[in-house]
C-alpha atoms as a PDB file:
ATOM      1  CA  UNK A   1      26.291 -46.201  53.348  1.00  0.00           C
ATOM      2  CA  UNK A   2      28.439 -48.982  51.647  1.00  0.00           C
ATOM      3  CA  UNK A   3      31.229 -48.978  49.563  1.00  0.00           C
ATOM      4  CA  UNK A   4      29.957 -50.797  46.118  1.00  0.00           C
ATOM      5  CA  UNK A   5      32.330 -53.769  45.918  1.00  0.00           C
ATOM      6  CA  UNK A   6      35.046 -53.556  43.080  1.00  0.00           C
ATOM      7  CA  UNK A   7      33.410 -57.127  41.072  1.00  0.00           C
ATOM      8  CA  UNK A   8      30.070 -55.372  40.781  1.00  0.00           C
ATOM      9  CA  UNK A   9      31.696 -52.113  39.658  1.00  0.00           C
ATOM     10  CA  UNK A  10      33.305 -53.838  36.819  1.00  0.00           C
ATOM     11  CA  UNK A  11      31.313 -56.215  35.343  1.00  0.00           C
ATOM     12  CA  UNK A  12      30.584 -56.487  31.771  1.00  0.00           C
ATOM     13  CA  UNK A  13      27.110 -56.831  30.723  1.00  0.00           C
ATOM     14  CA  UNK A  14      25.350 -59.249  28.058  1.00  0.00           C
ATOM     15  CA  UNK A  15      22.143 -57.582  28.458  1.00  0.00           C
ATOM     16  CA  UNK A  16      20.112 -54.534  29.458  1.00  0.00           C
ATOM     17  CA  UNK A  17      18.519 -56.442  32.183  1.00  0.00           C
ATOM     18  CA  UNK A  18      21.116 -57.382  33.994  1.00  0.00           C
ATOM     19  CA  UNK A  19      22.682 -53.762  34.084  1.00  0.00           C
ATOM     20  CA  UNK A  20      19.549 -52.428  35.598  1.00  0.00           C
ATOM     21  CA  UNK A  21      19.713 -55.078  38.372  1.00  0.00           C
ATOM     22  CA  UNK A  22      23.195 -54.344  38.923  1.00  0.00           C
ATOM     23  CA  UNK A  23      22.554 -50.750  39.170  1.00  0.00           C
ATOM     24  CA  UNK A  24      19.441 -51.648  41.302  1.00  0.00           C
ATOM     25  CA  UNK A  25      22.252 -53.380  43.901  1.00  0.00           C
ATOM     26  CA  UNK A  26      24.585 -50.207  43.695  1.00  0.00           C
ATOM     27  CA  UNK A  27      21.196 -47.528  44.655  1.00  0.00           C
ATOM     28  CA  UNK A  28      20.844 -50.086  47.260  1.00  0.00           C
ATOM     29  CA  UNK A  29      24.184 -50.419  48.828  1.00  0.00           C
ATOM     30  CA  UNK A  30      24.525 -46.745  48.589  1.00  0.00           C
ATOM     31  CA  UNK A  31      21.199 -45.771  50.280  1.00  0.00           C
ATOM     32  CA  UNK A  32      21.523 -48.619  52.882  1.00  0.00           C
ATOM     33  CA  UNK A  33      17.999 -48.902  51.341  1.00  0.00           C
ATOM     34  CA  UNK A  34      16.800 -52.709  49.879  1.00  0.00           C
ATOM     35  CA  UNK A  35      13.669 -50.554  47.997  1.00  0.00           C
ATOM     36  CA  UNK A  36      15.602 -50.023  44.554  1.00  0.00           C
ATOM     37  CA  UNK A  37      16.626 -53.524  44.070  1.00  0.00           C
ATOM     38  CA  UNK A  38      12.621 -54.746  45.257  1.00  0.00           C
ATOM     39  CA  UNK A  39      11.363 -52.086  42.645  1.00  0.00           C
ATOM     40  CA  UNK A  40      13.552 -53.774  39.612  1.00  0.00           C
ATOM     41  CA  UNK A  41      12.862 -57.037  40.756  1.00  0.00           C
ATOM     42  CA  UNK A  42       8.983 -55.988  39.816  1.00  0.00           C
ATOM     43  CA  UNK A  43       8.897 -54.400  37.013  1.00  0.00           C
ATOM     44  CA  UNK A  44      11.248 -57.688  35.342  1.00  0.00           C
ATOM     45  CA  UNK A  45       8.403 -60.160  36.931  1.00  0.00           C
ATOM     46  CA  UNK A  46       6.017 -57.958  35.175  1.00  0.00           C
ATOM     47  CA  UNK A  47       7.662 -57.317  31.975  1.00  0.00           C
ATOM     48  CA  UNK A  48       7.934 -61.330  32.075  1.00  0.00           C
ATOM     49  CA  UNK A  49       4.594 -61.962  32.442  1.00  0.00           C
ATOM     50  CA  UNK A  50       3.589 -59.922  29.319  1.00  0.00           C
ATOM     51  CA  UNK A  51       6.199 -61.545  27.179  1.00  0.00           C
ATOM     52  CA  UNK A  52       4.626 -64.629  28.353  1.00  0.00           C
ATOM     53  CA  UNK A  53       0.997 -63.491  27.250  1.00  0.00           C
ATOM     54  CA  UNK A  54       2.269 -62.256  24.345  1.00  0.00           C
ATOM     55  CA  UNK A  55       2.279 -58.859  25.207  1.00  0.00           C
ATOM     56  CA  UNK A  56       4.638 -56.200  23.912  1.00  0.00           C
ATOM     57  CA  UNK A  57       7.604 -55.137  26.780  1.00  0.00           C
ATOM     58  CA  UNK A  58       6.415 -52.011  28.570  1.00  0.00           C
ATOM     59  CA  UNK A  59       8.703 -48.912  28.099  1.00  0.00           C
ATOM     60  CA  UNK A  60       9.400 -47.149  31.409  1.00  0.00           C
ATOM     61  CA  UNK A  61      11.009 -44.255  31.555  1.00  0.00           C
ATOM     62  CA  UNK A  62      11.292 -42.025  34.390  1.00  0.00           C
ATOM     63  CA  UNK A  63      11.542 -38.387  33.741  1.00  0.00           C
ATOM     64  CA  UNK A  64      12.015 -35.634  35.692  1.00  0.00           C
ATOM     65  CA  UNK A  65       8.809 -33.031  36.240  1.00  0.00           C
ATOM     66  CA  UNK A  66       9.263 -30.414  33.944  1.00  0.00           C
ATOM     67  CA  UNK A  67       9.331 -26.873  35.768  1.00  0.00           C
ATOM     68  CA  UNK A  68       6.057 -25.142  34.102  1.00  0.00           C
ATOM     69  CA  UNK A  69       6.377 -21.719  34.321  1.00  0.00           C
ATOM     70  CA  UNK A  70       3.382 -19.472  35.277  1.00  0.00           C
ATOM     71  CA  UNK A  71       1.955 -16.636  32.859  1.00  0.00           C
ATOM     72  CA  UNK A  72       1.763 -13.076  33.714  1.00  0.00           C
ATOM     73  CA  UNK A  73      -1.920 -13.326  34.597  1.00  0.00           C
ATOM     74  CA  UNK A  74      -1.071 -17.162  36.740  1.00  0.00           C
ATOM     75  CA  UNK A  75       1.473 -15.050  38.670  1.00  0.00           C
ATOM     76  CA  UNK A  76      -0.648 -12.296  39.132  1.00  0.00           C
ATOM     77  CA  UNK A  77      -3.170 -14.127  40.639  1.00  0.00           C
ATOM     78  CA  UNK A  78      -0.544 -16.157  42.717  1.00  0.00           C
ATOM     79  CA  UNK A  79       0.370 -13.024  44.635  1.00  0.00           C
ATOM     80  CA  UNK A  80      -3.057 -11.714  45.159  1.00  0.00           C
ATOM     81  CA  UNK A  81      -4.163 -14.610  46.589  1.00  0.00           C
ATOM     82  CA  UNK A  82      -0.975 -14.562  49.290  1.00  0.00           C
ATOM     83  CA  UNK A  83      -1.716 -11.242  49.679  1.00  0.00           C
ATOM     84  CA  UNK A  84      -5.546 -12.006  50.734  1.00  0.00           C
ATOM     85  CA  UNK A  85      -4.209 -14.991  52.456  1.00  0.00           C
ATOM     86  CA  UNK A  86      -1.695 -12.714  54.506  1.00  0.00           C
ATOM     87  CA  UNK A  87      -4.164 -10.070  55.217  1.00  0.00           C
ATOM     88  CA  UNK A  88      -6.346 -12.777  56.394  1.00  0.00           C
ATOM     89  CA  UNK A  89      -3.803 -14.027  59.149  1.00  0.00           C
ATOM     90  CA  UNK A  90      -3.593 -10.683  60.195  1.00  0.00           C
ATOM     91  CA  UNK A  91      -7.115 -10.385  60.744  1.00  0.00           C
ATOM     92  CA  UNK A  92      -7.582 -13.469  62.360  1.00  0.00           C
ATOM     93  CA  UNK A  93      -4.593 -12.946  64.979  1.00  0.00           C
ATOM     94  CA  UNK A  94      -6.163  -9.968  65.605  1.00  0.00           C
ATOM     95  CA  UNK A  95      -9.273 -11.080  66.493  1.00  0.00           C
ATOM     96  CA  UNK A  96      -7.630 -13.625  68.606  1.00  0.00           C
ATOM     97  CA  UNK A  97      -5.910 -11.106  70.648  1.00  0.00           C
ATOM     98  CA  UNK A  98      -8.951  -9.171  71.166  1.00  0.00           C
ATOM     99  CA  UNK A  99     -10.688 -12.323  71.911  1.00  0.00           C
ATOM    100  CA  UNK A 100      -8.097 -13.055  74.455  1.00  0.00           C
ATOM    101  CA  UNK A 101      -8.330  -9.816  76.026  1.00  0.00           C
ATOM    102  CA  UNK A 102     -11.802  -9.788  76.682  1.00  0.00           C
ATOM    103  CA  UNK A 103     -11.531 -13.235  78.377  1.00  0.00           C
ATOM    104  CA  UNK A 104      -8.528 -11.669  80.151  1.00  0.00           C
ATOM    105  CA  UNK A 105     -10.687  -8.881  81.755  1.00  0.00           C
ATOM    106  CA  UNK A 106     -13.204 -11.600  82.228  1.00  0.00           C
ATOM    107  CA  UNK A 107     -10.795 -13.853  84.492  1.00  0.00           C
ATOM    108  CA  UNK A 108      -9.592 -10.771  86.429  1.00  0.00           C
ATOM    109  CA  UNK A 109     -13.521  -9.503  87.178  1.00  0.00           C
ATOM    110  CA  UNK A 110     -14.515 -13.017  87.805  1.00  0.00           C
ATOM    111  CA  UNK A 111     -11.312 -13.334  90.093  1.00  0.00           C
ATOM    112  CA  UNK A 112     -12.066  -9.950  92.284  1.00  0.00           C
ATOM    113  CA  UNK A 113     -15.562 -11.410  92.464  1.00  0.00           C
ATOM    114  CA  UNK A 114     -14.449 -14.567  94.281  1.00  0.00           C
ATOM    115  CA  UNK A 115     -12.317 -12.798  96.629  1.00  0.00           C
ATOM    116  CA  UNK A 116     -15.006 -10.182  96.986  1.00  0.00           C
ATOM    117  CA  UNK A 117     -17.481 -12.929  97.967  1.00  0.00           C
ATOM    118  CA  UNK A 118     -14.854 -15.014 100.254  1.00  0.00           C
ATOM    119  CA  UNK A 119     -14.333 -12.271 102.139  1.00  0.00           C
ATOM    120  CA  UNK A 120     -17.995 -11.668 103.087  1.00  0.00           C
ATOM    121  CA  UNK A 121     -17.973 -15.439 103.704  1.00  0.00           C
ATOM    122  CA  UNK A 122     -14.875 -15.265 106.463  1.00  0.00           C
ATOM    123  CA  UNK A 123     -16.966 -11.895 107.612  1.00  0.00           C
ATOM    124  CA  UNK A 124     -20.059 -14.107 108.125  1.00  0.00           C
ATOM    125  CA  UNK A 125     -18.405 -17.024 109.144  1.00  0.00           C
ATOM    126  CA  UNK A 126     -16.886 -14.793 112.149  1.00  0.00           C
ATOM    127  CA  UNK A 127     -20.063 -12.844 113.150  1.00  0.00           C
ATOM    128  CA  UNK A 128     -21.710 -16.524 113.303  1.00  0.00           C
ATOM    129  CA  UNK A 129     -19.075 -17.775 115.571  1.00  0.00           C
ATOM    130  CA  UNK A 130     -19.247 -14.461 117.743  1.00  0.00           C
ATOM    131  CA  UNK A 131     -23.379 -14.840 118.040  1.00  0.00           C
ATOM    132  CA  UNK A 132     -22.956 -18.919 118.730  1.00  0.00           C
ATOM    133  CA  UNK A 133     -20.521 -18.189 121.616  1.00  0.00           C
ATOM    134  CA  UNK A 134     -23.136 -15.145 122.713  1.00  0.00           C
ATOM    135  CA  UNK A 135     -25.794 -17.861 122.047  1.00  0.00           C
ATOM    136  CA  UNK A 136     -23.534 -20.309 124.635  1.00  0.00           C
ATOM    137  CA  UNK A 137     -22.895 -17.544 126.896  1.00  0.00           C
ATOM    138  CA  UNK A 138     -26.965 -16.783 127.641  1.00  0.00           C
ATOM    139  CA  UNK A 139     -27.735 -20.388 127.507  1.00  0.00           C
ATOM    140  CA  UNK A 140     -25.222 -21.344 129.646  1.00  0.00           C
ATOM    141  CA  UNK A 141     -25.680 -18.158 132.602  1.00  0.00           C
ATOM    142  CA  UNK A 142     -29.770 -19.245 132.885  1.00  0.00           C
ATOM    143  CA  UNK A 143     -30.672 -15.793 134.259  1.00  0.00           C
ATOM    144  CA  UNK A 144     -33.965 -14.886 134.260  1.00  0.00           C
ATOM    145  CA  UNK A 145     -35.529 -11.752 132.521  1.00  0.00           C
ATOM    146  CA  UNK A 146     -35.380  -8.713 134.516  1.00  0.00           C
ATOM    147  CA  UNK A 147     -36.186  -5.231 134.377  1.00  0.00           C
ATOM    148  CA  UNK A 148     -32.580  -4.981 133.352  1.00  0.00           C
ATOM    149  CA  UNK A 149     -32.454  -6.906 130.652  1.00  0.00           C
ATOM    150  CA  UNK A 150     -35.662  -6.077 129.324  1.00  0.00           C
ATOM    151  CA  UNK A 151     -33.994  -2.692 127.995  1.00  0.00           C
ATOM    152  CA  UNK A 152     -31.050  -4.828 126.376  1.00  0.00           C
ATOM    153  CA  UNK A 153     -33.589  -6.613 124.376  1.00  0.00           C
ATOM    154  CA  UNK A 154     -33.539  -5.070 121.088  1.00  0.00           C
ATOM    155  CA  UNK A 155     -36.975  -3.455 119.850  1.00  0.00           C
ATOM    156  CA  UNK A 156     -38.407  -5.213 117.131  1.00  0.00           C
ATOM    157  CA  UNK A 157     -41.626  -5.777 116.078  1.00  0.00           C
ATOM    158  CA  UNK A 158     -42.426  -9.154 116.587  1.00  0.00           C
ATOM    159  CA  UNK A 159     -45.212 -11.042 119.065  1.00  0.00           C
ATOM    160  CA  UNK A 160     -42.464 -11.827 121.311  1.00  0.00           C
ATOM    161  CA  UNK A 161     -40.946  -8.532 122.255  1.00  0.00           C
ATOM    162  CA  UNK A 162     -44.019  -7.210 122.322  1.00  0.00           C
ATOM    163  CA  UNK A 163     -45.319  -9.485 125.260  1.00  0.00           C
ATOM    164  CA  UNK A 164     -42.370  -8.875 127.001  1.00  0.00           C
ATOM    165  CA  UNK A 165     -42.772  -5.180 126.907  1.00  0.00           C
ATOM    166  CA  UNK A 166     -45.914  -5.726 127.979  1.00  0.00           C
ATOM    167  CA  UNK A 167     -47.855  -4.579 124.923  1.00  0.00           C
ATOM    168  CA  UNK A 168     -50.125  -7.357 124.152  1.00  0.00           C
END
């Protein structure tokens, strides 16, 4: 903010004009602002222009908003409209929180599931390793079937067992 310089502060004035735009300059230097003195320049290049089409002078005057005050009923329907708009929040940050909850238990089932399910995968994962080394093992040894190991051999039904129990 400026200090208004001491000439402008005392200058005498011929005509209404040239008070406004001196009062324009103070609002300026006292806002740091240049938008007072740009808004008087305006309304003089349009007041000239209607002198100069023989127009009258527009009258501007800038009054402050007068405060209306509300009747009984305006008031009363003020508050019950905050009131419905306050039970209203409510409502909706409770359905929120419910809304969250539910997508809480959600997470948390969906998240056991997952561990649930990578744990039968490291469970799988180890019993295929253990039957690929077996696998290895057998390939590897190239003994031939004996009575021996005819009684290891599981008993399923299938062609195979079956011909090596003899039953086909």
């Amino acid at each position: 903010m400026m200090k208004v310089p001491r000439a402008i502060e005392e200058t005498k004035f011929n005509n209404e004009d040239d008070e406004k735009i001196v009062g324009a300059i103070k609002q300026c230097l006292e806002d740091d602002s240049c938008l007072p003195l740009l808004k008087e320049e305006i309304k003089l290049k349009i007041q000239c222009k209607r002198v100069i089409s023989g127009e009258e002078e527009l009258k501007v005057e800038h009054r402050r908003p007068v405060k209306y005050l509300l009747t009984e009923e305006e008031v009363f329907k003020r508050n019950r409209r905050k009131e419905q708009n306050r039970k209203s929040a409510v409502r909706t940050r409770a359905r929120q929180k419910a809304r969250i909850a539910v997508l809480e238990k959600e997470v948390n089932s969906l998240e056991e599931d997952q561990c649930s399910l990578e744990q039968t995968i490291d469970s799988l994962r180890t019993e295929l390793q253990t039957l690929d080394n077996l696998f290895k093992i057998h390939k590897c040894s190239k003994v031939k079937l004996n009575s021996t190991c005819r009684l290891s051999i599981p008993l399923q039904p299938t062609v195979n067992n079956l011909v090596m129990l003899g039953g086909i």
